[in-house]
PDB file of N, CA and C in Angstrom:
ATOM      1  N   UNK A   1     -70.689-124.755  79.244  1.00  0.00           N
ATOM      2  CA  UNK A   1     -71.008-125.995  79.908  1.00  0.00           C
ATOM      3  C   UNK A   1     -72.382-125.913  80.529  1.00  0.00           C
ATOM      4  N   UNK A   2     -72.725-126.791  80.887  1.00  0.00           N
ATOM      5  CA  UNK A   2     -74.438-127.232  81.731  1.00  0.00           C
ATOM      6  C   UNK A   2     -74.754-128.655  82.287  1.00  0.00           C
ATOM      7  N   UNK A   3     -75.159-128.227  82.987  1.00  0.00           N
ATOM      8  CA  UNK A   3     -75.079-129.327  84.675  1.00  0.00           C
ATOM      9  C   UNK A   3     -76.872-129.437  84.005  1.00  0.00           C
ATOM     10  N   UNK A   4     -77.043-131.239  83.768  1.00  0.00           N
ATOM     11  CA  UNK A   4     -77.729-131.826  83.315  1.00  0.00           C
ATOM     12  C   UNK A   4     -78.319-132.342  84.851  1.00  0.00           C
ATOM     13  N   UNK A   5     -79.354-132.067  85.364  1.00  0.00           N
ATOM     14  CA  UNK A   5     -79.950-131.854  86.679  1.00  0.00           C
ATOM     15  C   UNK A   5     -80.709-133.196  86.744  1.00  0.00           C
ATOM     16  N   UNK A   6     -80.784-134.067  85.664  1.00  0.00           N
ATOM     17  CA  UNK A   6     -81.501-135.403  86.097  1.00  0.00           C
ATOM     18  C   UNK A   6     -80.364-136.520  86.546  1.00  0.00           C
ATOM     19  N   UNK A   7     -78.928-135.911  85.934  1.00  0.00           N
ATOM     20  CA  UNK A   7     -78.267-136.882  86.792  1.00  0.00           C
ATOM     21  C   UNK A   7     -77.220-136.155  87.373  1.00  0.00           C
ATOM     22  N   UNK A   8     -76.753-134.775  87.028  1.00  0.00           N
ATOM     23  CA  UNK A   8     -75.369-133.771  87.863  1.00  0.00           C
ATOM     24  C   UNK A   8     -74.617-134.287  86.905  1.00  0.00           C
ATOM     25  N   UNK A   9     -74.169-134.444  85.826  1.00  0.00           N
ATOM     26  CA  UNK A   9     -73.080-134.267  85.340  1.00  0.00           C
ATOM     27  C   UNK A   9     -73.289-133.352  84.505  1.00  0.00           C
ATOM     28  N   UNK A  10     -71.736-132.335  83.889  1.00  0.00           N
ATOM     29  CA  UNK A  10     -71.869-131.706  83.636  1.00  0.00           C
ATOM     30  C   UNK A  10     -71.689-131.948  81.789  1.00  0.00           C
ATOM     31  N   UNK A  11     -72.113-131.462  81.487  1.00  0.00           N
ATOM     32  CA  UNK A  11     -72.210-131.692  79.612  1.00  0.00           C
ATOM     33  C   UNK A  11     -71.420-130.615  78.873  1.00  0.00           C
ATOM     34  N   UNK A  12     -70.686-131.650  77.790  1.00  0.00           N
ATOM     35  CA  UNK A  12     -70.268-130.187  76.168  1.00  0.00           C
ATOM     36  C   UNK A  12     -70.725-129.943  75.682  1.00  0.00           C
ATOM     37  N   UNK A  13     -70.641-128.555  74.874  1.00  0.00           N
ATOM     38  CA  UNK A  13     -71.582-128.654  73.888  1.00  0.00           C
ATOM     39  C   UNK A  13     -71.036-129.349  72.769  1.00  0.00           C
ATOM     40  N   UNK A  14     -71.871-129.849  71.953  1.00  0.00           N
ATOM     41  CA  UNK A  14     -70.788-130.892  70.635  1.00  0.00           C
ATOM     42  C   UNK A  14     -71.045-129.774  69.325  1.00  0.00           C
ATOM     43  N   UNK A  15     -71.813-128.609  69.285  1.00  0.00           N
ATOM     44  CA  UNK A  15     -72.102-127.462  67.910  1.00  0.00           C
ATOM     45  C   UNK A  15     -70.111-127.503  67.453  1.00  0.00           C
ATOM     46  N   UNK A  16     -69.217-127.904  67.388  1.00  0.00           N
ATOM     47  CA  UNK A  16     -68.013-127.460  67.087  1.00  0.00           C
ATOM     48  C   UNK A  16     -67.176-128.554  66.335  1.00  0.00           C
ATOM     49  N   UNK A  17     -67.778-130.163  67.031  1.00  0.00           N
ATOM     50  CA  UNK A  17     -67.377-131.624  66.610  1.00  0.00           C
ATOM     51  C   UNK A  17     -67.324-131.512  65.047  1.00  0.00           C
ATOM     52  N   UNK A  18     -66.544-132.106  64.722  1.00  0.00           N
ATOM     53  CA  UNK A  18     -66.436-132.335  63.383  1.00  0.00           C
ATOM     54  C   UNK A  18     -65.874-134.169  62.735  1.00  0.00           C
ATOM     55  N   UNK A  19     -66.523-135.199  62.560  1.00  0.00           N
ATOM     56  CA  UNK A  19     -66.154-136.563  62.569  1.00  0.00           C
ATOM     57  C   UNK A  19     -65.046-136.162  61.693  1.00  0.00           C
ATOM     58  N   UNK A  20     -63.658-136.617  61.734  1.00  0.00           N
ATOM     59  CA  UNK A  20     -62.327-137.105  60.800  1.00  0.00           C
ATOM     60  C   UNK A  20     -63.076-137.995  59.629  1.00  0.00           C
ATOM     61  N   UNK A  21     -62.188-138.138  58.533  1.00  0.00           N
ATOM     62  CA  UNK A  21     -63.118-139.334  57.696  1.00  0.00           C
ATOM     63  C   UNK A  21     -62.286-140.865  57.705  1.00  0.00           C
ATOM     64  N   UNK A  22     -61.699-141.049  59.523  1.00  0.00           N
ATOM     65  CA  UNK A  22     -62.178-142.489  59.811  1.00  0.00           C
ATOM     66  C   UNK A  22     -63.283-142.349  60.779  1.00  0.00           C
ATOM     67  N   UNK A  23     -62.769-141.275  61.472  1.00  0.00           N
ATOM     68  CA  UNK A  23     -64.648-141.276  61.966  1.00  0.00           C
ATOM     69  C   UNK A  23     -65.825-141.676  61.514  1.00  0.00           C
ATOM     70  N   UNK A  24     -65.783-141.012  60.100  1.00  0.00           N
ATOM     71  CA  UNK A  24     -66.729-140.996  59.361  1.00  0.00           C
ATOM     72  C   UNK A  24     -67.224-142.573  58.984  1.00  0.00           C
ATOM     73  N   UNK A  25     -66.163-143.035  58.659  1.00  0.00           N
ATOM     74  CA  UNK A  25     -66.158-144.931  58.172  1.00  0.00           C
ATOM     75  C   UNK A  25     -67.045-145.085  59.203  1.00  0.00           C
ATOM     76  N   UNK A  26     -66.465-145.501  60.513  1.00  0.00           N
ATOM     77  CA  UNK A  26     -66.896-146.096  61.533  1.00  0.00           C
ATOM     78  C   UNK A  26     -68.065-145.582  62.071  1.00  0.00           C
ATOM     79  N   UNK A  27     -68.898-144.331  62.145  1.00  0.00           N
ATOM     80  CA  UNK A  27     -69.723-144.209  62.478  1.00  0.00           C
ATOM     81  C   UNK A  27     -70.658-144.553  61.740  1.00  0.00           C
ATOM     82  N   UNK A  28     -70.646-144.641  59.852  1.00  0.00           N
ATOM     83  CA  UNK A  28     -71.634-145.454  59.320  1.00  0.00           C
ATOM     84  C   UNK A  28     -71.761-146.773  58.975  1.00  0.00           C
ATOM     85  N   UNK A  29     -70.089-147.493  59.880  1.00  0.00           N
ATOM     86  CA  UNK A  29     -70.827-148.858  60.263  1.00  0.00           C
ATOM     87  C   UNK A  29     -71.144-148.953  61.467  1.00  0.00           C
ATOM     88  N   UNK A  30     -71.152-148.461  62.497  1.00  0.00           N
ATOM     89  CA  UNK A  30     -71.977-148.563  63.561  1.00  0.00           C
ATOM     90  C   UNK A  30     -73.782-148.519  63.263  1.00  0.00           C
ATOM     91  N   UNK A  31     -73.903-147.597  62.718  1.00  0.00           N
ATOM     92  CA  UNK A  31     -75.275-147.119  62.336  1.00  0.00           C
ATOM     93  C   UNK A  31     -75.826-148.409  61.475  1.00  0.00           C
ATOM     94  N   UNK A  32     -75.293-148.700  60.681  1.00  0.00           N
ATOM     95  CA  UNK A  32     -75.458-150.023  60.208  1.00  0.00           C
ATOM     96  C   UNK A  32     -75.371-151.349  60.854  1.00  0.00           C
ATOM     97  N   UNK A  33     -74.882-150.991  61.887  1.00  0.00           N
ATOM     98  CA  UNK A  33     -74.870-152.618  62.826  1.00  0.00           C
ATOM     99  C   UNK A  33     -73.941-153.441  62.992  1.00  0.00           C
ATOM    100  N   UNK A  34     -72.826-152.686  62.564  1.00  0.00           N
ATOM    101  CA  UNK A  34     -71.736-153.696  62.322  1.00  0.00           C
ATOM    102  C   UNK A  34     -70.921-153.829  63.670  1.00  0.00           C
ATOM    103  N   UNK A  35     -70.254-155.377  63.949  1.00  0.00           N
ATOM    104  CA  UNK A  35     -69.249-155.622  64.930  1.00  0.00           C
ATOM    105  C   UNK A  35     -68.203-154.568  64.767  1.00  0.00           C
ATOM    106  N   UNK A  36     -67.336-153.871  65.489  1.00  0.00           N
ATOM    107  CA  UNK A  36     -66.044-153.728  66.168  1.00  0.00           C
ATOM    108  C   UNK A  36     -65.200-154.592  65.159  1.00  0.00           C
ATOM    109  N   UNK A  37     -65.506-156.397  65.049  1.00  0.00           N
ATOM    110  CA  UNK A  37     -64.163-156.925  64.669  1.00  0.00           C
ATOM    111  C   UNK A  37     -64.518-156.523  63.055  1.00  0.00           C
ATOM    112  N   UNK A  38     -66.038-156.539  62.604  1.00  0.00           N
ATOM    113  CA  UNK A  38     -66.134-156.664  60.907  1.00  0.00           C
ATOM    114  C   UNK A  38     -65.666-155.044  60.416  1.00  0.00           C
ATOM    115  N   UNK A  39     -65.831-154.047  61.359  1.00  0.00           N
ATOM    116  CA  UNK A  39     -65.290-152.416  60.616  1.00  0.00           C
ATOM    117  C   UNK A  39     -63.923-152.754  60.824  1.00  0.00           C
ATOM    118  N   UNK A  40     -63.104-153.341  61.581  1.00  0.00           N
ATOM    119  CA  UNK A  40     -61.881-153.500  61.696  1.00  0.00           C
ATOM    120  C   UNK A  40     -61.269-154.564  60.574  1.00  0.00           C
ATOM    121  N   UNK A  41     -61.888-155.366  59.869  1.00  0.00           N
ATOM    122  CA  UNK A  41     -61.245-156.216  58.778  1.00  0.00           C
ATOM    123  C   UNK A  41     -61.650-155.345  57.734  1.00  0.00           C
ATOM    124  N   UNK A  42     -62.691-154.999  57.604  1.00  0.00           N
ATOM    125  CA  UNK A  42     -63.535-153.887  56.541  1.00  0.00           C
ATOM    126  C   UNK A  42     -61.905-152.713  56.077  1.00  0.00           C
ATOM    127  N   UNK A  43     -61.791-151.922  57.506  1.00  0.00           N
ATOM    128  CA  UNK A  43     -60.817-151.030  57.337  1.00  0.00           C
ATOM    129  C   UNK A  43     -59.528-150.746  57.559  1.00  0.00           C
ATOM    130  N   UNK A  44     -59.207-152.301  57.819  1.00  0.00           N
ATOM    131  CA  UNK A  44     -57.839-152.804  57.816  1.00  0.00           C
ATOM    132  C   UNK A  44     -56.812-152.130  59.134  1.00  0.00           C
ATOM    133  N   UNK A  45     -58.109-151.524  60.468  1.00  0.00           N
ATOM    134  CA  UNK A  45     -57.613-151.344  61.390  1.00  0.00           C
ATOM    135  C   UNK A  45     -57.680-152.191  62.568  1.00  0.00           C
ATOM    136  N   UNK A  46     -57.184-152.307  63.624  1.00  0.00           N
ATOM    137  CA  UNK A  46     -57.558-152.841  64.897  1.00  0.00           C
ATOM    138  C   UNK A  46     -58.649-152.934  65.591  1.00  0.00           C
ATOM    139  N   UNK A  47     -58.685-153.662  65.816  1.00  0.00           N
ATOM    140  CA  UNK A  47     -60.619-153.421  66.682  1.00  0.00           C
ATOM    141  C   UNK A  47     -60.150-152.509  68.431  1.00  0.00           C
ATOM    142  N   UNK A  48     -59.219-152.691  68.378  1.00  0.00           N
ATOM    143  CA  UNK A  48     -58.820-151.345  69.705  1.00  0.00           C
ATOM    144  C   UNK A  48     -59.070-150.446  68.922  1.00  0.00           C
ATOM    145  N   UNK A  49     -58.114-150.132  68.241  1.00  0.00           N
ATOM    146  CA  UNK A  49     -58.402-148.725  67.173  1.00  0.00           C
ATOM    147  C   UNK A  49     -60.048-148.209  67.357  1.00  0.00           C
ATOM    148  N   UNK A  50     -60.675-149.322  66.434  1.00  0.00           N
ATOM    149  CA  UNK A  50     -61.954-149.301  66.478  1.00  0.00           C
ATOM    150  C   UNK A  50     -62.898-148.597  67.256  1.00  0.00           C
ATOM    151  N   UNK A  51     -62.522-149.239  68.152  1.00  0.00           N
ATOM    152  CA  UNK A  51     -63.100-149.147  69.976  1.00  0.00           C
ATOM    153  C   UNK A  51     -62.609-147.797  70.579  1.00  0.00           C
ATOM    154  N   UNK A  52     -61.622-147.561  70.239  1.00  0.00           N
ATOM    155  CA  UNK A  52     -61.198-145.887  70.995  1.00  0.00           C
ATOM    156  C   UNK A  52     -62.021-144.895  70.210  1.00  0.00           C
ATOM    157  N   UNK A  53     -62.426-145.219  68.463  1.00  0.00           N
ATOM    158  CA  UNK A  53     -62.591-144.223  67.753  1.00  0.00           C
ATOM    159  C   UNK A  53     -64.115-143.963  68.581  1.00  0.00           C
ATOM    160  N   UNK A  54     -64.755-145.086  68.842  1.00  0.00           N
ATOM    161  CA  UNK A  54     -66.586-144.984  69.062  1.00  0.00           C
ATOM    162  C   UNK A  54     -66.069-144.110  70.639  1.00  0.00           C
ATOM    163  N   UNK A  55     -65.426-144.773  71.418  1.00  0.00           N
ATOM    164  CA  UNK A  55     -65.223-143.980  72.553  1.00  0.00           C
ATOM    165  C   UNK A  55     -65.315-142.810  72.260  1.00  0.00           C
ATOM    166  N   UNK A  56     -64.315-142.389  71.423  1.00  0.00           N
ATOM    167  CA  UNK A  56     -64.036-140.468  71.540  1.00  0.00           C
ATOM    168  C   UNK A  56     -65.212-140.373  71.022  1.00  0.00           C
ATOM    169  N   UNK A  57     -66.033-140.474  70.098  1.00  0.00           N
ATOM    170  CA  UNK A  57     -66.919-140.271  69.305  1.00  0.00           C
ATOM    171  C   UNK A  57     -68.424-140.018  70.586  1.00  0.00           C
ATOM    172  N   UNK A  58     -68.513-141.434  70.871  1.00  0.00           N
ATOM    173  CA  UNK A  58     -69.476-141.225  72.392  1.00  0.00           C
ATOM    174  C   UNK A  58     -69.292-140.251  73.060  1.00  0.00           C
ATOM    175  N   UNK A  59     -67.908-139.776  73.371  1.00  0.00           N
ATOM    176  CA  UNK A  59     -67.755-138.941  74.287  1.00  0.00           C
ATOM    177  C   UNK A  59     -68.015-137.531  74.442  1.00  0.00           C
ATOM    178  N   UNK A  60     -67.936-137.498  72.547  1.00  0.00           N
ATOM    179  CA  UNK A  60     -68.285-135.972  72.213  1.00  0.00           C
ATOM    180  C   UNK A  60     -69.729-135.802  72.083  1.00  0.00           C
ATOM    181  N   UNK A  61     -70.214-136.753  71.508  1.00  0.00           N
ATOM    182  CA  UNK A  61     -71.817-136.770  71.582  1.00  0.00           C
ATOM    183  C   UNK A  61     -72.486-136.792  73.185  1.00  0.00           C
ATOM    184  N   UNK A  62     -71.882-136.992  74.261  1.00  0.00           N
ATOM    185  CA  UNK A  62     -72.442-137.702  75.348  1.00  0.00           C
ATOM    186  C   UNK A  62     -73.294-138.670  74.949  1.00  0.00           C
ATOM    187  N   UNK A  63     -72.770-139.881  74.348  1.00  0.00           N
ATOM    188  CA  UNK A  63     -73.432-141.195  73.943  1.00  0.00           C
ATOM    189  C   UNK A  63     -73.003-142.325  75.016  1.00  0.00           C
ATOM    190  N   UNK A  64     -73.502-143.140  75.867  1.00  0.00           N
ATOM    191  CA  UNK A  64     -73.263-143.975  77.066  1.00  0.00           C
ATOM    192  C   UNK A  64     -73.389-145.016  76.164  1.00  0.00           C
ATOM    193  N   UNK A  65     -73.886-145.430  74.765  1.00  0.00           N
ATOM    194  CA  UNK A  65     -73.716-146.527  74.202  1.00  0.00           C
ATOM    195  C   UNK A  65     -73.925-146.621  72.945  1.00  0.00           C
ATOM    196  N   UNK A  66     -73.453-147.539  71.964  1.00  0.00           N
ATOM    197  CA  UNK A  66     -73.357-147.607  70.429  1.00  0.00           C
ATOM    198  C   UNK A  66     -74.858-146.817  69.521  1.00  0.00           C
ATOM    199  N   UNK A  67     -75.993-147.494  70.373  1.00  0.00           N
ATOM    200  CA  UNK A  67     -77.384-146.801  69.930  1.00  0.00           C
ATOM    201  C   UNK A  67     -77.382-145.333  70.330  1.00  0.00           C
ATOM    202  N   UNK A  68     -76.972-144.964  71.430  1.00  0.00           N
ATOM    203  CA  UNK A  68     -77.026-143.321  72.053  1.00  0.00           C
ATOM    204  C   UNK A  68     -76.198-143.280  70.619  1.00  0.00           C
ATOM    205  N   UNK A  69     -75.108-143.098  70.597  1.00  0.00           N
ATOM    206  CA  UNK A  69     -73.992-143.040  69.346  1.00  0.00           C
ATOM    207  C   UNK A  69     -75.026-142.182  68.381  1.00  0.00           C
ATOM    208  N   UNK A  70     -75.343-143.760  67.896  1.00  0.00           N
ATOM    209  CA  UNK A  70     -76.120-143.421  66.520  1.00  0.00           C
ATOM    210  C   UNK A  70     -77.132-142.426  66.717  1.00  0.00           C
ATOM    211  N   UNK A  71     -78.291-142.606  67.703  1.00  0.00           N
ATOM    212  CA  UNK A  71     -79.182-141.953  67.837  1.00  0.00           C
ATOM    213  C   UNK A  71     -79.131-140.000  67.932  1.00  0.00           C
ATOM    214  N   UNK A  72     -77.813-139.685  68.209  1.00  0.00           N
ATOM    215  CA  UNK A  72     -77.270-138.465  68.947  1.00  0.00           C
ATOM    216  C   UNK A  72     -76.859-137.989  67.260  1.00  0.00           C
ATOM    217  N   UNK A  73     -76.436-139.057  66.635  1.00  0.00           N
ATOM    218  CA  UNK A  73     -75.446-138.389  65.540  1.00  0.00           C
ATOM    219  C   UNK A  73     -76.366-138.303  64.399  1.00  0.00           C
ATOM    220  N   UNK A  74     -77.614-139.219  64.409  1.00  0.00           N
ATOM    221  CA  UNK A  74     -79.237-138.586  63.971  1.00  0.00           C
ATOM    222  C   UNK A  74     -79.590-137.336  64.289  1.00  0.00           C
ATOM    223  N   UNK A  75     -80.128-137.192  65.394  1.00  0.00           N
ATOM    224  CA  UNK A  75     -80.702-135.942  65.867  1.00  0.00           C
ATOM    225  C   UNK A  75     -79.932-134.405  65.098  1.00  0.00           C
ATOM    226  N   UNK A  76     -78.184-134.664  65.763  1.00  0.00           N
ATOM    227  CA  UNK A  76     -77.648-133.640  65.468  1.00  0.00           C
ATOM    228  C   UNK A  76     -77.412-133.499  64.034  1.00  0.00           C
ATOM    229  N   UNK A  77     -77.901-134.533  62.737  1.00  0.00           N
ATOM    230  CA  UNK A  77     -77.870-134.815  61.829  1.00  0.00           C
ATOM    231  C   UNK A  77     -76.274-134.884  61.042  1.00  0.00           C
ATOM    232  N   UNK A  78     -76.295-135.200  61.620  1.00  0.00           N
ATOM    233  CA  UNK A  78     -74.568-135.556  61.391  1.00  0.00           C
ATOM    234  C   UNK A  78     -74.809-136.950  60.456  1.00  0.00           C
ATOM    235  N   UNK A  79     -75.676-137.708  60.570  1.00  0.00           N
ATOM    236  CA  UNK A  79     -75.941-138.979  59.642  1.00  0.00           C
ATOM    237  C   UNK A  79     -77.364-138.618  58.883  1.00  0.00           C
ATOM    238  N   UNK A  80     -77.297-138.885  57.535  1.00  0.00           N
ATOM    239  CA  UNK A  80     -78.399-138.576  56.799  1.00  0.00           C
ATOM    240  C   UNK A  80     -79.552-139.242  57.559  1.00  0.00           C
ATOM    241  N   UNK A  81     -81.196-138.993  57.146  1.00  0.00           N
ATOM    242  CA  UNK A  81     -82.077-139.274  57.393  1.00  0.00           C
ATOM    243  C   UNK A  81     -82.676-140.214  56.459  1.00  0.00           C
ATOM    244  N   UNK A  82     -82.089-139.780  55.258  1.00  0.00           N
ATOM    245  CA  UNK A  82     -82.913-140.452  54.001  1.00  0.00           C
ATOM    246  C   UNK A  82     -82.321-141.437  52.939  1.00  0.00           C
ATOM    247  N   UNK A  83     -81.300-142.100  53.696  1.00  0.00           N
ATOM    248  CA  UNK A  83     -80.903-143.027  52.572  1.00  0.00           C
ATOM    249  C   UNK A  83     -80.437-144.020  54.000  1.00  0.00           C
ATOM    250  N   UNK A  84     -80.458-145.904  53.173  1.00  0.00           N
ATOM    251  CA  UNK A  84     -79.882-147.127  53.804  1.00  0.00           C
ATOM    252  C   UNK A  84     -78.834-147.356  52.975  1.00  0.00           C
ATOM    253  N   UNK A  85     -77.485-147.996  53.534  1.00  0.00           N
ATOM    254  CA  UNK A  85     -76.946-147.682  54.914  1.00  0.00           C
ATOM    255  C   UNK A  85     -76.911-146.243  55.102  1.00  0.00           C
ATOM    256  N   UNK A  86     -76.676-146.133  56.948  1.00  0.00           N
ATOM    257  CA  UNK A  86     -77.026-144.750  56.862  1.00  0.00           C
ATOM    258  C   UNK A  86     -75.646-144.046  56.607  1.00  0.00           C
ATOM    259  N   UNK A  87     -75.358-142.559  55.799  1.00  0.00           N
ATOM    260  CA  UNK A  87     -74.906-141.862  55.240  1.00  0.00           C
ATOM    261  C   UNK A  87     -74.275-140.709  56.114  1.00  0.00           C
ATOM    262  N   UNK A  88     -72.828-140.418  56.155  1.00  0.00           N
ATOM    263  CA  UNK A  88     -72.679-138.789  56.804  1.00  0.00           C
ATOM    264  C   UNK A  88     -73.630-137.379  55.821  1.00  0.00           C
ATOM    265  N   UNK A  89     -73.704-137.025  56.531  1.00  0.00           N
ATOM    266  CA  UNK A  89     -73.821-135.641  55.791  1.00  0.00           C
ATOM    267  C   UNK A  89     -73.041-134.766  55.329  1.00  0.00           C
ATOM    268  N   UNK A  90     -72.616-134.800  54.145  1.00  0.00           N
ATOM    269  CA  UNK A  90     -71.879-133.516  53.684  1.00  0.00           C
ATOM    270  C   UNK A  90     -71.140-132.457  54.883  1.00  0.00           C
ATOM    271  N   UNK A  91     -72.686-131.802  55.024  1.00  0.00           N
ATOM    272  CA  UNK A  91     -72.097-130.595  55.804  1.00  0.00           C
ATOM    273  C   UNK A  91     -71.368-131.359  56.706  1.00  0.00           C
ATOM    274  N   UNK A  92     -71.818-132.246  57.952  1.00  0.00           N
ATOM    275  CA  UNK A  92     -70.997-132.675  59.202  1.00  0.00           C
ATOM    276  C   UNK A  92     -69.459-133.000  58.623  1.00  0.00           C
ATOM    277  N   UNK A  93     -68.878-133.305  57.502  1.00  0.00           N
ATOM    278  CA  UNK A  93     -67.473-133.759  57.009  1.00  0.00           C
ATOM    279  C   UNK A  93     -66.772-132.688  57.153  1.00  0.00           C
ATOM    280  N   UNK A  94     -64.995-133.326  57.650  1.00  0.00           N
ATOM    281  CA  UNK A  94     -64.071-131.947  57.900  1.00  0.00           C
ATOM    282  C   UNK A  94     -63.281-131.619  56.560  1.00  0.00           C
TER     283      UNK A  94
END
C-alpha cells in the first residue's frame, strides 16, 4: 500500500487486476463513449449491472470517473494504443 500525500488516501496497487471478459465488453465501450443504458441493450445486461461493473473497475484502477477509467486503463495498457474502437490487450485478458 501507499499513502498518496497530495490528498492522504491510501492506494492499491492494481500490477495483479485482471478485467473478466464482461469487464472486458464494458470497458471498451466506455472507452468508446458509450451510455450505461446503450452497453446495457448492446449486452443484454442491466444498466445497474453496468454501473457496478465501471464501479469495481474504477475502484481497482483508482479511477474517480469514466475518463480516469479509461485514461488509467491506457497508461497501464490494459486498452490497446493503436487501433479505433479502443481494444483490450491480449496480455491484460484472464
Amino acid at each position: 500500500m501507499e499513502i498518496d500525500q497530495n490528498c492522504g488516501e491510501v492506494s492499491q496497487p492494481v500490477d495483479d487486476w485482471v478485467p473478466n471478459s464482461i469487464q472486458v465488453r464494458i470497458l471498451e465501450g466506455v472507452a468508446a463513449g458509450f451510455t450505461s443504458g446503450r452497453l446495457s441493450r448492446e449486452l443484454y445486461l442491466s444498466s445497474k449491472t453496468i454501473d457496478y461493473h465501471i464501479r469495481v473497475m474504477s475502484d481497482k484502477l483508482q479511477a474517480p470517473n469514466r475518463v480516469a477509467l479509461v485514461s488509467r486503463a491506457f497508461v497501464l495498457q490494459i486498452l490497446r494504443t493503436d487501433e479505433w474502437p479502443p481494444r483490450i490487450a491480449w496480455e491484460a485478458m484472464d
